[in-house]
N, C-alpha and C. Protein backbone atom coordinates (compact mmCIF):
# COMPACT_ATOMS: atom_id res chain seq x y z
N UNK A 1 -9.41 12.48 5.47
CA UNK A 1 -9.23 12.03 4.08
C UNK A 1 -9.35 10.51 4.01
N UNK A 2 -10.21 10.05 2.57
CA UNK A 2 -9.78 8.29 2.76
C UNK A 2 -8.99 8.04 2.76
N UNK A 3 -8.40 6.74 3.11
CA UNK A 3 -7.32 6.04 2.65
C UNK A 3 -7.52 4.97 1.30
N UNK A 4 -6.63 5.03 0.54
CA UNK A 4 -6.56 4.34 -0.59
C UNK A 4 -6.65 3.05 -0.17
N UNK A 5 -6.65 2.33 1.19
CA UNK A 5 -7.03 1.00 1.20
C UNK A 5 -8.77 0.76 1.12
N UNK A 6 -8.97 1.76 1.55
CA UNK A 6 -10.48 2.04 1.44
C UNK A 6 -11.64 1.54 -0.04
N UNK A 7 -10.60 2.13 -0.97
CA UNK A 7 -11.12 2.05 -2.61
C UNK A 7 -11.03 0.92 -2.74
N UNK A 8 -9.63 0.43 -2.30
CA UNK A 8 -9.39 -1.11 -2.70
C UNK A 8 -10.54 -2.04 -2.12
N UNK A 9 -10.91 -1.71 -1.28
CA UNK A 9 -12.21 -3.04 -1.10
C UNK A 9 -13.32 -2.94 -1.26
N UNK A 10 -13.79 -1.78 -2.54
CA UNK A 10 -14.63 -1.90 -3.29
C UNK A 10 -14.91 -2.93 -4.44
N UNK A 11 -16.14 -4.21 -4.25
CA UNK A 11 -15.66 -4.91 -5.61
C UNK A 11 -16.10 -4.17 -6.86
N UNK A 12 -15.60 -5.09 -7.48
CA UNK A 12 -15.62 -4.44 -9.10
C UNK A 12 -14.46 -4.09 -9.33
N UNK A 13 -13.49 -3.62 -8.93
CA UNK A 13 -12.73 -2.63 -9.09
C UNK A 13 -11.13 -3.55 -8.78
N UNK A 14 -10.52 -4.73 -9.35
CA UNK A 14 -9.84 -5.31 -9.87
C UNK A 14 -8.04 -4.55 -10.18
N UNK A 15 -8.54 -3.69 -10.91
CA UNK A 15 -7.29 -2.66 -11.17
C UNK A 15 -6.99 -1.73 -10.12
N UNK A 16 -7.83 -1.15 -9.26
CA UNK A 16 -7.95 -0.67 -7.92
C UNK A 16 -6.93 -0.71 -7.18
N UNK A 17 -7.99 -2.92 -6.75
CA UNK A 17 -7.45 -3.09 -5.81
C UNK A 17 -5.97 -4.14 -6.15
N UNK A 18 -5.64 -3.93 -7.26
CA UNK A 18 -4.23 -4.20 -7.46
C UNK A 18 -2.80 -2.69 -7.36
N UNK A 19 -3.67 -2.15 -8.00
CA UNK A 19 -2.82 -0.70 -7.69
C UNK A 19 -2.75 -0.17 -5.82
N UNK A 20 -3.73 -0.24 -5.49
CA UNK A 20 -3.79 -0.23 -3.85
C UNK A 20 -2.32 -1.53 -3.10
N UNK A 21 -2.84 -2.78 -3.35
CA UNK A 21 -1.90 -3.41 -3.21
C UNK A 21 -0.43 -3.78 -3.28
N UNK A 22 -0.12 -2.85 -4.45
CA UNK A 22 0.82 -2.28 -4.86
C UNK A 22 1.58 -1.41 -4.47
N UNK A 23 0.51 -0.35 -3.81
CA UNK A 23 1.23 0.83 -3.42
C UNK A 23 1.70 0.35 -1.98
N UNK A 24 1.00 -0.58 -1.43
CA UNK A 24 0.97 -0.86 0.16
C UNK A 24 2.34 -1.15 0.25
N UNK A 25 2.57 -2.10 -0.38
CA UNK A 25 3.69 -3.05 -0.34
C UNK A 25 4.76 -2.15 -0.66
N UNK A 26 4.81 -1.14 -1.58
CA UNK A 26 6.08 0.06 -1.53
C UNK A 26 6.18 1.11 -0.45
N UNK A 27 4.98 0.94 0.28
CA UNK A 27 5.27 2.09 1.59
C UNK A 27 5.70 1.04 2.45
N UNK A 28 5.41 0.32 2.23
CA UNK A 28 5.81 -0.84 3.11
C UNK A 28 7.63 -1.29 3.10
N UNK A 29 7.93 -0.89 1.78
CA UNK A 29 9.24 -1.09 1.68
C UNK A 29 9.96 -0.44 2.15
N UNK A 30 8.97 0.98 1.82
CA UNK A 30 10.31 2.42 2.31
C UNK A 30 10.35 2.23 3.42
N UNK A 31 9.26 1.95 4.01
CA UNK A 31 9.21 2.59 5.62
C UNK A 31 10.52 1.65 6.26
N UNK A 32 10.46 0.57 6.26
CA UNK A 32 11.32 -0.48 6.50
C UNK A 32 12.78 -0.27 5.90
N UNK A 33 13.08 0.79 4.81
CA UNK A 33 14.63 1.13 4.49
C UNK A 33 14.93 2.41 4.92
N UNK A 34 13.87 3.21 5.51
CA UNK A 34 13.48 4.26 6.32
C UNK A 34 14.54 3.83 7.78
N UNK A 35 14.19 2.91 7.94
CA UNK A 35 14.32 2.46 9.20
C UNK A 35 15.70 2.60 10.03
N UNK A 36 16.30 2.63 10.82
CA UNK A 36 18.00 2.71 11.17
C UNK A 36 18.50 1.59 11.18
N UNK A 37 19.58 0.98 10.53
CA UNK A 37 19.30 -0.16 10.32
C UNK A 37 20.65 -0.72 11.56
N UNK A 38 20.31 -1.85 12.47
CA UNK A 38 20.86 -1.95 13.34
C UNK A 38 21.42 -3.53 13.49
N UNK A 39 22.02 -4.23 13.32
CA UNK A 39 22.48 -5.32 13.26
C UNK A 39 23.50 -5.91 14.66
């Protein structure tokens, strides 16, 4: 399957690659509150 970073670096496509960017950065969040958090 693609990956949605894939679409994003199609030009033209502005709203895309802001929604792509977007989404990155929230998997990016979970994964990281996902995480065990160990101090």
């Amino acid at each position: 399957s693609a990956s949605p970073a894939t679409m994003s670096d199609k030009p033209g496509l502005p709203e895309t690659e802001k929604f792509g960017k977007s989404k990155r950065k929230k998997t990016e969040t979970q994964e990281r509150n996902s995480l065990p958090s160990r101090d």
